[in-house]
C-alpha atoms as a PDB file:
ATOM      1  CA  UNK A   1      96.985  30.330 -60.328  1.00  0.00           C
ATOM      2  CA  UNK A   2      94.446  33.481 -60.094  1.00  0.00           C
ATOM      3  CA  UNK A   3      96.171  36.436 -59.761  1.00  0.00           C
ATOM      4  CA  UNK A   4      96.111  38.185 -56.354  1.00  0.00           C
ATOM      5  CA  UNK A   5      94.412  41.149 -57.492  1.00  0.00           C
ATOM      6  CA  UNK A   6      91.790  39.447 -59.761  1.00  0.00           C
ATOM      7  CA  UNK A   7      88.201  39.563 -58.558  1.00  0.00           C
ATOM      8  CA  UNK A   8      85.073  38.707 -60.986  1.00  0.00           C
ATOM      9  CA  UNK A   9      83.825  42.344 -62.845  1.00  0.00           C
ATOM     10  CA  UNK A  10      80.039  40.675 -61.955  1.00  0.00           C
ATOM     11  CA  UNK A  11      80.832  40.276 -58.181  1.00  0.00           C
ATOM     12  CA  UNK A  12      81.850  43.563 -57.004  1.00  0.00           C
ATOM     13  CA  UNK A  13      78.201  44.112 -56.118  1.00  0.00           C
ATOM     14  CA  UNK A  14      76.862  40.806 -56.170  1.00  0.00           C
ATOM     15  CA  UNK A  15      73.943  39.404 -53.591  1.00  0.00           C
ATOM     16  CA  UNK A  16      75.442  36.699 -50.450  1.00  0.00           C
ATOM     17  CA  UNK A  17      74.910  33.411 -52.336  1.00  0.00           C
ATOM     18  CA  UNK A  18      73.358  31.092 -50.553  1.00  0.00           C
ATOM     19  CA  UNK A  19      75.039  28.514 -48.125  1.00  0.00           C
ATOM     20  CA  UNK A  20      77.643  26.709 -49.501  1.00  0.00           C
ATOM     21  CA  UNK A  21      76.840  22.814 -50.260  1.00  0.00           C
ATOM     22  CA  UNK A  22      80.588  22.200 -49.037  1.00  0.00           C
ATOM     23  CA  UNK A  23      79.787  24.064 -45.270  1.00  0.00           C
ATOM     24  CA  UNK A  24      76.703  21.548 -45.497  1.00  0.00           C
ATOM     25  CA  UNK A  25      79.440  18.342 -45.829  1.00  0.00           C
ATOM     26  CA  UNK A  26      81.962  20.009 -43.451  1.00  0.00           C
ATOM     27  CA  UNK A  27      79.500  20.234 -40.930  1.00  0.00           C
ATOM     28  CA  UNK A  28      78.032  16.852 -41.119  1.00  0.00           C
ATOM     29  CA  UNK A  29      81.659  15.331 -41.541  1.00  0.00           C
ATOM     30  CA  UNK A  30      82.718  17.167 -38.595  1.00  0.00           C
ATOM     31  CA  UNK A  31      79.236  16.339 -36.801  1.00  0.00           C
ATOM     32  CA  UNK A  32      79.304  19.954 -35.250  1.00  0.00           C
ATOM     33  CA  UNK A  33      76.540  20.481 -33.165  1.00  0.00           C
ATOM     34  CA  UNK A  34      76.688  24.556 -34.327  1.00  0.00           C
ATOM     35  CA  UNK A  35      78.211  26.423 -36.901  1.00  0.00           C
ATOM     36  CA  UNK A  36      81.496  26.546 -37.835  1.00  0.00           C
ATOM     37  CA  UNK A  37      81.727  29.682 -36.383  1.00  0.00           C
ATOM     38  CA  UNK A  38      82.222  28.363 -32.825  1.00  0.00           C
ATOM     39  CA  UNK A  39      86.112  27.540 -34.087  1.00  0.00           C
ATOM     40  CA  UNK A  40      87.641  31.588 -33.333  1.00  0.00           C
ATOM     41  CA  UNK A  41      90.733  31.917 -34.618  1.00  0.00           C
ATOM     42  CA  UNK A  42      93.771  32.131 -32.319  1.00  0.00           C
ATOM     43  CA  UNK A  43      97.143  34.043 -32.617  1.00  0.00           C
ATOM     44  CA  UNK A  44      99.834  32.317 -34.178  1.00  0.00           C
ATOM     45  CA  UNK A  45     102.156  31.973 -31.309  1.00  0.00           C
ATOM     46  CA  UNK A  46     104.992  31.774 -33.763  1.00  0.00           C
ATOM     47  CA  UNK A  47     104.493  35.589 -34.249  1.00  0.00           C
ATOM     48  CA  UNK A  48     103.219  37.103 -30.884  1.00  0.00           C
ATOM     49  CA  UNK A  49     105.161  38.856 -29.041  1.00  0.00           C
ATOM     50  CA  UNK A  50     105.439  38.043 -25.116  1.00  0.00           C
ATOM     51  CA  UNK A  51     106.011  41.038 -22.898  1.00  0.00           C
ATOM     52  CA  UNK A  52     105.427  41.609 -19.175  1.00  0.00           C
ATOM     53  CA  UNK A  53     102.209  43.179 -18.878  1.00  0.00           C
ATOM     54  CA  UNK A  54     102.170  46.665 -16.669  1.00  0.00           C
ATOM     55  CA  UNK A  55     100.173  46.443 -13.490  1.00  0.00           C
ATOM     56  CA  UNK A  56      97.940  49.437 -14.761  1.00  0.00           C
ATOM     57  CA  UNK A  57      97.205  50.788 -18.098  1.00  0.00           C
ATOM     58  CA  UNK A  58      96.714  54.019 -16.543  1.00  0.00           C
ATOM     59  CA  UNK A  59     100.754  53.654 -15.248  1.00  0.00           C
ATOM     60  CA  UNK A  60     101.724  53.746 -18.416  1.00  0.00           C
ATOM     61  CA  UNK A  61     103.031  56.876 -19.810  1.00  0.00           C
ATOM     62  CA  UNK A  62     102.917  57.150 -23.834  1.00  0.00           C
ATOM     63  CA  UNK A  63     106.103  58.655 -25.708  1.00  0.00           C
ATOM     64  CA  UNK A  64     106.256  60.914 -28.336  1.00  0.00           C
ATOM     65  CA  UNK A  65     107.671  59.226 -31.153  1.00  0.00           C
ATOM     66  CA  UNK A  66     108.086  60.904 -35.018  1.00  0.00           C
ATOM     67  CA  UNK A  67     105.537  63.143 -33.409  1.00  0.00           C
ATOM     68  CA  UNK A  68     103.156  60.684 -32.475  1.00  0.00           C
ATOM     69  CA  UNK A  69     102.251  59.287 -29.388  1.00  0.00           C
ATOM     70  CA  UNK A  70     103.248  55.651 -29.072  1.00  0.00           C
ATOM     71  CA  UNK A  71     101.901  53.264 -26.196  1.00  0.00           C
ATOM     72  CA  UNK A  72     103.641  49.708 -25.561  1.00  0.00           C
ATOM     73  CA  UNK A  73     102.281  46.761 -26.876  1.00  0.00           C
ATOM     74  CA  UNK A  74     102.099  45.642 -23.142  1.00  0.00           C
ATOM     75  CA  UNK A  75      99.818  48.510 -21.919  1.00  0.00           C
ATOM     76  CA  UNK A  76      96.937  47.607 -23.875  1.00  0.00           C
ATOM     77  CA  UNK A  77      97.528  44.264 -22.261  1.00  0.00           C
ATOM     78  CA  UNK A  78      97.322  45.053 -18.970  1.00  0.00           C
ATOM     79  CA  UNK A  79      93.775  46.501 -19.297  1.00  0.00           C
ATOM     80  CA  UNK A  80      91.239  44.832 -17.496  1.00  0.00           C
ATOM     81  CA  UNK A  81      88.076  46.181 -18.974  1.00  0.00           C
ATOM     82  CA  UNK A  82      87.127  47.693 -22.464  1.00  0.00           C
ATOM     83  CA  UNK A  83      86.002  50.730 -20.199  1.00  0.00           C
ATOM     84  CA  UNK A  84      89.371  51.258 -19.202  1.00  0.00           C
ATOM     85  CA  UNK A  85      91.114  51.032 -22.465  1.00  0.00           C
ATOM     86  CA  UNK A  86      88.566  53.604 -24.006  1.00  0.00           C
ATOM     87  CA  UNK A  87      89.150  56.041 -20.962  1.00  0.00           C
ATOM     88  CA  UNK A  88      93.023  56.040 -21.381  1.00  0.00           C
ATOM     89  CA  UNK A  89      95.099  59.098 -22.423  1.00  0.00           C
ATOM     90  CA  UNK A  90      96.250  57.522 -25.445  1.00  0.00           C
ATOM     91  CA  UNK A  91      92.209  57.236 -26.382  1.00  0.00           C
ATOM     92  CA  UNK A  92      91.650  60.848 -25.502  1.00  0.00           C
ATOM     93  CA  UNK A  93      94.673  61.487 -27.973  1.00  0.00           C
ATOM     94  CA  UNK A  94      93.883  59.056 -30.404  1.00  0.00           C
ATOM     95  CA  UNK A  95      94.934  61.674 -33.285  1.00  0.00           C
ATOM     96  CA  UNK A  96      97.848  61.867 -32.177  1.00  0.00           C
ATOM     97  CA  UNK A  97      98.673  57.888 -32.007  1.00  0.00           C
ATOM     98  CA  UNK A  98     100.264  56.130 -34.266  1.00  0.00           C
ATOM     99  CA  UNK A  99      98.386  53.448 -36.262  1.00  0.00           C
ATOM    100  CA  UNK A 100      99.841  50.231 -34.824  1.00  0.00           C
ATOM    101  CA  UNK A 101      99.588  52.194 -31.169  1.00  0.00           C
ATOM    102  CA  UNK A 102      95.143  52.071 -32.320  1.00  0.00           C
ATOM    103  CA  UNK A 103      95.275  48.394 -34.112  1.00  0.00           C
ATOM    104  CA  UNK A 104      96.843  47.344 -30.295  1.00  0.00           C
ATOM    105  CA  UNK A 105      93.803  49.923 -28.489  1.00  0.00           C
ATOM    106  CA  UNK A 106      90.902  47.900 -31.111  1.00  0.00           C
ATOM    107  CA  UNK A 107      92.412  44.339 -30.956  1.00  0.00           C
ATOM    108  CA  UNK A 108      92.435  44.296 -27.254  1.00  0.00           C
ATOM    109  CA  UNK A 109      89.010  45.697 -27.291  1.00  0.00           C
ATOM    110  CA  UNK A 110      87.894  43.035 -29.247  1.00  0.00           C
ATOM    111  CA  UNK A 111      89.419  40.205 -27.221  1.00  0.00           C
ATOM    112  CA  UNK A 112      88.309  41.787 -23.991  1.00  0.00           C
ATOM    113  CA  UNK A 113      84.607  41.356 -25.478  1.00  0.00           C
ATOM    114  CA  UNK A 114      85.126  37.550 -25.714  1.00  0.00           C
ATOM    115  CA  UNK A 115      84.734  37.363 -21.820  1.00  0.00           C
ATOM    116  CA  UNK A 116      82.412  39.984 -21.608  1.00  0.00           C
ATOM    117  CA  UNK A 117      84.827  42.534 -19.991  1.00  0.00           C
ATOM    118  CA  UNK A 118      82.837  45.235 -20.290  1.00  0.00           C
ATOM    119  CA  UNK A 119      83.729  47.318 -17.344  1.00  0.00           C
ATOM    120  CA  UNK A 120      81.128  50.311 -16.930  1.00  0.00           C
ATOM    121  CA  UNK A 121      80.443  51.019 -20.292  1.00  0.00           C
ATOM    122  CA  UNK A 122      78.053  47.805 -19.612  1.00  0.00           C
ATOM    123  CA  UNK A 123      78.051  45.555 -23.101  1.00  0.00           C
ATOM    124  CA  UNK A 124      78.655  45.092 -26.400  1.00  0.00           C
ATOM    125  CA  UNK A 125      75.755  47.728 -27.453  1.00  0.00           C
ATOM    126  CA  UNK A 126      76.981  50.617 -25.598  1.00  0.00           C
ATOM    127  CA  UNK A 127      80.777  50.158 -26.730  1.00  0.00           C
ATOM    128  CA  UNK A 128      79.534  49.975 -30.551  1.00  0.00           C
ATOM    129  CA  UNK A 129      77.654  53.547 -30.181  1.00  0.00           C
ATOM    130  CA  UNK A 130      80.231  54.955 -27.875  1.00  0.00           C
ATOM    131  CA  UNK A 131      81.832  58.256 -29.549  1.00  0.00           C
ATOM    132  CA  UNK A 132      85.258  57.330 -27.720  1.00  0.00           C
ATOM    133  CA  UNK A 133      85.641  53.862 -30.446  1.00  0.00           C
ATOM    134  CA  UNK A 134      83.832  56.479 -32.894  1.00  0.00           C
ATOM    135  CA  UNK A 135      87.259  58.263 -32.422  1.00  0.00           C
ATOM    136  CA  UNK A 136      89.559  55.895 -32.842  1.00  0.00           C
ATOM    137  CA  UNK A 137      88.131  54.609 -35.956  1.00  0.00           C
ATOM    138  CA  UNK A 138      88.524  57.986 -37.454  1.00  0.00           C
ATOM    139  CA  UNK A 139      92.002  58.202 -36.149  1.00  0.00           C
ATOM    140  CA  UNK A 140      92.919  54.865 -37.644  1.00  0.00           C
ATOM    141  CA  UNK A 141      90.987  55.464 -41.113  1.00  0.00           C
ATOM    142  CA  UNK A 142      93.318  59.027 -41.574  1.00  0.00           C
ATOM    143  CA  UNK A 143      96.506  56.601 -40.666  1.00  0.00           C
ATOM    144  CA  UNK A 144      95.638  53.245 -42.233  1.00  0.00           C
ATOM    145  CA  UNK A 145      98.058  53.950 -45.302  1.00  0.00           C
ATOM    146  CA  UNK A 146     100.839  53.005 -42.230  1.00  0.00           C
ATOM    147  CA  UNK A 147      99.877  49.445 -41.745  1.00  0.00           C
ATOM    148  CA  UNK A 148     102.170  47.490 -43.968  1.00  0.00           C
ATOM    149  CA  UNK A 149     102.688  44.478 -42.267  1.00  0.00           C
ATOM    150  CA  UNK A 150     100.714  41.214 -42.042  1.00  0.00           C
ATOM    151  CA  UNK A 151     100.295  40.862 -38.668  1.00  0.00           C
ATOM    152  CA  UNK A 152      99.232  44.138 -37.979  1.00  0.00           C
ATOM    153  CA  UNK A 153      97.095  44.070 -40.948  1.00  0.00           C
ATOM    154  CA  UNK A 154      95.470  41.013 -39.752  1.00  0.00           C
ATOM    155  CA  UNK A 155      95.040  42.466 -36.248  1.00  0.00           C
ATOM    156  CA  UNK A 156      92.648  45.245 -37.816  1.00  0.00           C
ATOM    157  CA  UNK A 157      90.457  43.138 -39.809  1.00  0.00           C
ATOM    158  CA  UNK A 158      90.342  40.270 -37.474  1.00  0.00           C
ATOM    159  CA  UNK A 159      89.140  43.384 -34.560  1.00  0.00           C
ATOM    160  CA  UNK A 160      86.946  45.204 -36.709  1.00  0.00           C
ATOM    161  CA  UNK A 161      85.053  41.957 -37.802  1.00  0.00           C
ATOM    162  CA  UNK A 162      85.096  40.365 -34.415  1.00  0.00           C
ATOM    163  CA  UNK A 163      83.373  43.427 -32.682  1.00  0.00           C
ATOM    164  CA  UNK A 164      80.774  43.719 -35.947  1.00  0.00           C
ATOM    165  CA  UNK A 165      82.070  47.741 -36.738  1.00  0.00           C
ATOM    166  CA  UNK A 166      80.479  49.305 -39.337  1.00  0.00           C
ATOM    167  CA  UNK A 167      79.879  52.265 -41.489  1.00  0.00           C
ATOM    168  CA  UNK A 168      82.253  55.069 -43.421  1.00  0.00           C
ATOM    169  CA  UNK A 169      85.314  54.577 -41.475  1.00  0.00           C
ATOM    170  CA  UNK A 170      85.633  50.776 -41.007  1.00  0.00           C
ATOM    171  CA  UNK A 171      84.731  51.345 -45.066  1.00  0.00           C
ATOM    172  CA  UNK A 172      87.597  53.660 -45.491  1.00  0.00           C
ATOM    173  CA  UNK A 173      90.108  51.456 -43.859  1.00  0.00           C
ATOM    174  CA  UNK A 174      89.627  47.994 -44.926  1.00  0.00           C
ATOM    175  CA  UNK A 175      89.102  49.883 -48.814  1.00  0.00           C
ATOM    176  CA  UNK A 176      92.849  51.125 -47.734  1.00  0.00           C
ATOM    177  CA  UNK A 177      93.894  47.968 -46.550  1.00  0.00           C
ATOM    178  CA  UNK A 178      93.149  46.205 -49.396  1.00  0.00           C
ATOM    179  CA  UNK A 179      95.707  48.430 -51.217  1.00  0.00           C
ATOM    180  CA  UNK A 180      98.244  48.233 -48.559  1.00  0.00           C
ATOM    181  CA  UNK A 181      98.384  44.296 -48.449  1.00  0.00           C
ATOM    182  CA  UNK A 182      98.444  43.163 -51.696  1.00  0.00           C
ATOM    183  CA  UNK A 183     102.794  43.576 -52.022  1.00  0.00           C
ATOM    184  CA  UNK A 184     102.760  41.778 -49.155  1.00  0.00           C
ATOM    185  CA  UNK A 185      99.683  38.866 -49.375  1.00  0.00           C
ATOM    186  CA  UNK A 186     102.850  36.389 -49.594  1.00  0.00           C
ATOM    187  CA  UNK A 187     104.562  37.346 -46.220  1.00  0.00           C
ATOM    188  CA  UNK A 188     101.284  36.218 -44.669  1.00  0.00           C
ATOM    189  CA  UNK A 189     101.379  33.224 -42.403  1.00  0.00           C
ATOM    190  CA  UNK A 190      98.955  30.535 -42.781  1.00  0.00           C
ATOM    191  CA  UNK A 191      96.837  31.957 -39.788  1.00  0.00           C
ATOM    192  CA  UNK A 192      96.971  35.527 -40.892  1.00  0.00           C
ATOM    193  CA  UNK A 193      94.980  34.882 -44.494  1.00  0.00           C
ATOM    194  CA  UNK A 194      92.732  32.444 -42.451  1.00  0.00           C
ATOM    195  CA  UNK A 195      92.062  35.256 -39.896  1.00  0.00           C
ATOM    196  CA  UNK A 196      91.770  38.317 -42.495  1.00  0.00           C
ATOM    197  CA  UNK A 197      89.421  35.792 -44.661  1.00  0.00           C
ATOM    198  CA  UNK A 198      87.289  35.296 -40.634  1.00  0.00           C
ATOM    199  CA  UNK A 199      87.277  38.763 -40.008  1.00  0.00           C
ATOM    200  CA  UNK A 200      86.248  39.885 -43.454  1.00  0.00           C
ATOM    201  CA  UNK A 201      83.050  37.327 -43.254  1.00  0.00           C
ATOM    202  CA  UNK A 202      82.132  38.525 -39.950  1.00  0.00           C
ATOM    203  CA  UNK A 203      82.525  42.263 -40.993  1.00  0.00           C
ATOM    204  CA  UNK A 204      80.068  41.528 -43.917  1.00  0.00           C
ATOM    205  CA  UNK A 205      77.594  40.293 -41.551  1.00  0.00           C
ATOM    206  CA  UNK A 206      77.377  43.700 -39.733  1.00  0.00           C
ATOM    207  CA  UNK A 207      77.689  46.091 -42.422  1.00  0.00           C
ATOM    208  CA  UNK A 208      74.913  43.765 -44.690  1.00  0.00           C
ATOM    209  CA  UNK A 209      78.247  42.941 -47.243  1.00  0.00           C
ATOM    210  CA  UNK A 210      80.974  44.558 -48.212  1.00  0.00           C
ATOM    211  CA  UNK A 211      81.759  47.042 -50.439  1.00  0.00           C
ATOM    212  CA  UNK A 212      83.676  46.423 -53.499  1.00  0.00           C
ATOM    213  CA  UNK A 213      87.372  47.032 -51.945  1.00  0.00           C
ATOM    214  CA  UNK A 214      86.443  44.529 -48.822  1.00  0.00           C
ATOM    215  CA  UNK A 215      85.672  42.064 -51.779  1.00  0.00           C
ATOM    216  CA  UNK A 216      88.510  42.142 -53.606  1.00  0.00           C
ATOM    217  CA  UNK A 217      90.712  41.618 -50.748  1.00  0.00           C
ATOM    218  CA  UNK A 218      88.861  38.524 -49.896  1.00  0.00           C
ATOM    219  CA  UNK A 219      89.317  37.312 -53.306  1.00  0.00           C
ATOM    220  CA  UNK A 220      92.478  37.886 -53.175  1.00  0.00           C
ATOM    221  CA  UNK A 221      93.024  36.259 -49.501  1.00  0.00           C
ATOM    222  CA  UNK A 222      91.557  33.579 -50.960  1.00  0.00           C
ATOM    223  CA  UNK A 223      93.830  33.270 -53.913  1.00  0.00           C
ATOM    224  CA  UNK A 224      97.129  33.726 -51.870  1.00  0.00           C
ATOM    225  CA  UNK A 225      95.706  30.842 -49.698  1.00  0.00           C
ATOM    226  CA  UNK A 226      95.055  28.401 -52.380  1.00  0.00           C
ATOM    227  CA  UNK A 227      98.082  27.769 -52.945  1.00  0.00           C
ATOM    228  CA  UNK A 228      99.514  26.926 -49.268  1.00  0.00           C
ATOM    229  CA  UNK A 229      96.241  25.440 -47.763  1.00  0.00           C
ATOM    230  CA  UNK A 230      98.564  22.041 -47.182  1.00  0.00           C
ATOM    231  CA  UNK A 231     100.167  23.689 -44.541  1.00  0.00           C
ATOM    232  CA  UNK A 232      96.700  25.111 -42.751  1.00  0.00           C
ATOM    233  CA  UNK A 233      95.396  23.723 -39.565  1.00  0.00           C
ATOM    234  CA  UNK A 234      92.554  21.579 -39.635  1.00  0.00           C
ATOM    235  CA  UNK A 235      91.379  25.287 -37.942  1.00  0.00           C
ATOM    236  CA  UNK A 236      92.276  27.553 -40.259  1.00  0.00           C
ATOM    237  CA  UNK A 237      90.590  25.252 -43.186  1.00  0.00           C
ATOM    238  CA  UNK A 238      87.450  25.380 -41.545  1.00  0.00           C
ATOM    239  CA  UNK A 239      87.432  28.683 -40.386  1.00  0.00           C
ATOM    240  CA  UNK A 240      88.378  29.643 -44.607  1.00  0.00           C
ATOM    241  CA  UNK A 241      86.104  27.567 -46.141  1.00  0.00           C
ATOM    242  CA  UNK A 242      83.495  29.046 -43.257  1.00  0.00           C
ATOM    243  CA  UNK A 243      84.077  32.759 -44.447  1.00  0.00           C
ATOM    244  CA  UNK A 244      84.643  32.041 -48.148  1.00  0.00           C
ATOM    245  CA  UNK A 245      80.773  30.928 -47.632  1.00  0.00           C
ATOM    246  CA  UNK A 246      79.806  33.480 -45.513  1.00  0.00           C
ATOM    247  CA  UNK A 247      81.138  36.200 -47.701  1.00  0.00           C
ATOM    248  CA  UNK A 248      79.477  34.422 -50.556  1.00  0.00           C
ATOM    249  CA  UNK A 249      82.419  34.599 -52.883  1.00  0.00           C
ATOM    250  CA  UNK A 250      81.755  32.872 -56.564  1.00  0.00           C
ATOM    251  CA  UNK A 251      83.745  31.387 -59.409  1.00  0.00           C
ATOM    252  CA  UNK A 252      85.599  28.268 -60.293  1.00  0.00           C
ATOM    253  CA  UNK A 253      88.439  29.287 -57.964  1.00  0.00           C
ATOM    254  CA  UNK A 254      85.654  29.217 -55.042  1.00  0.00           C
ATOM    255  CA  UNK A 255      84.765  26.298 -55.996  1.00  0.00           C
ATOM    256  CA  UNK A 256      88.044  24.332 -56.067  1.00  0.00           C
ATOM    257  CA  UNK A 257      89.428  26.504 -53.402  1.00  0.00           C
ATOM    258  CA  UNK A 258      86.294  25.051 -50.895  1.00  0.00           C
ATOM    259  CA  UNK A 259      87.055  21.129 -52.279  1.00  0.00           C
ATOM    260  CA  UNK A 260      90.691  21.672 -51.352  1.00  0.00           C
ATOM    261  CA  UNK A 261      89.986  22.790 -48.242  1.00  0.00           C
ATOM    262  CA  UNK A 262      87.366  19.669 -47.499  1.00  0.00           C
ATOM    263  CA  UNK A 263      90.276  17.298 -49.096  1.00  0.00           C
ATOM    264  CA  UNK A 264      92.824  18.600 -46.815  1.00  0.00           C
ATOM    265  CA  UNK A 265      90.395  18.135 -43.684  1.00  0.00           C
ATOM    266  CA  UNK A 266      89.291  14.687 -44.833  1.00  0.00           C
ATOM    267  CA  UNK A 267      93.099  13.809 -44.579  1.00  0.00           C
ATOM    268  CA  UNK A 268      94.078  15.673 -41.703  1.00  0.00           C
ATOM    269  CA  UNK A 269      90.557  13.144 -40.026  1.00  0.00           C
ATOM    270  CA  UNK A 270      91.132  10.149 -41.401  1.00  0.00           C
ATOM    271  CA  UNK A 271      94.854   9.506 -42.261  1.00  0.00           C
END
């Protein structure tokens, strides 16, 4: 098995490769009229947490907690609009939130964005140059050290690639992410390596690739996943072997990592 923290020394800078021959046969075995892309990974509903949403994010009133300000999970749920989220108090204070309290503020944002739920701030274009999100991502890149847990650590990749965030901060965290997660890369469910290893492809799509940090916690994504993809959805296989091509990874282990992945498929089809 390839150690979680091995990566290539030639493909910490290394060009996207081009498309994968095994995307070609997933997507002709599947008969997808699009790319594999259309398949957006879901929570595991094994790990989320169901809370009665507040009427109004706006009625919510943060705590102070280890002097930070901490927001329920349920207020972020309650927004309506990605224009209300980023004019919230807890936004305004975003220093002063705790990490999880801004991975909650981003992955909302992000799923918001999925039905267009804009609010005034108009589209997807206006939110990405907004100095409010600016904010938060410099917030969360001075706290990221905090996020130890897989689902949270999911939560932050899957939002940052989903809404296509780029430059020094989005940089800064995933590089301290990638330090943070690899005690842990074995506590991850199933759909938590298949939606790190989605949001890390989509990420490299906005930012042009990923820097060397971004790539080594793919690889190692990857590795950790190698070894359980018998108990992935038919989703998160083709949502893996999608990214693992997107991101352009290379090797033997990429290689029998993507065959596994169209074996288990072919099964999970045709049994």
């Amino acid at each position: 098995m390839v150690p979680s923290w091995w990566m290539p020394t030639d493909c910490a800078n290394q060009a996207p490769a081009p498309p994968q021959q095994q995307v070609l046969k997933l997507q002709e075995l599947l008969r997808f009229e699009n790319s594999l892309e259309l398949w957006q990974p879901k929570e595991d509903a094994s790990q989320q947490i169901w809370l009665q949403p507040s009427s109004n994010l706006a009625d919510v009133s943060p705590g102070i907690e280890n002097g930070q300000i901490g927001v329920p999970e349920q207020a972020w749920e309650a927004a309506e609009d990605v224009e209300e989220i980023l004019s919230s108090t807890v936004v305004q204070n975003a220093e002063q939130c705790g990490a999880a309290g801004l991975v909650s503020c981003l992955h909302t944002t992000a799923k918001l964005t999925e039905n267009d739920a804009y609010g005034a701030i108009g589209g997807l274009d206006n939110l990405l140059n907004d100095p409010r999100l600016a904010k938060v991502l410099s917030a969360l890149r001075s706290k990221a050290f905090e996020l130890t847990y897989p689902r949270v650590i999911m939560r932050t990749v899957w939002a940052v690639g989903k809404l296509g965030l780029k430059g020094r901060d989005v940089e800064g965290i995933i590089a301290v992410l990638a330090e943070t997660s690899q005690p842990i890369l074995t506590q991850f469910s199933c759909q938590e390596l298949s939606n790190t290893l989605w949001g890390l492809a989509r990420l490299s799509e906005s930012a042009q690739g990923l820097k060397p940090e971004g790539i080594r916690l793919a690889y190692a994504v990857m590795a950790q996943g190698a070894s359980r993809l018998s108990q992935f959805s038919t989703q998160c296989l083709t949502n893996s072997l999608w990214a693992v091509a997107k991101l352009g990874l290379r090797g033997e282990e990429v290689r029998e990592f993507s065959n596994q992945c169209l074996s288990q498929i072919h099964l999970v089809l045709f049994k």
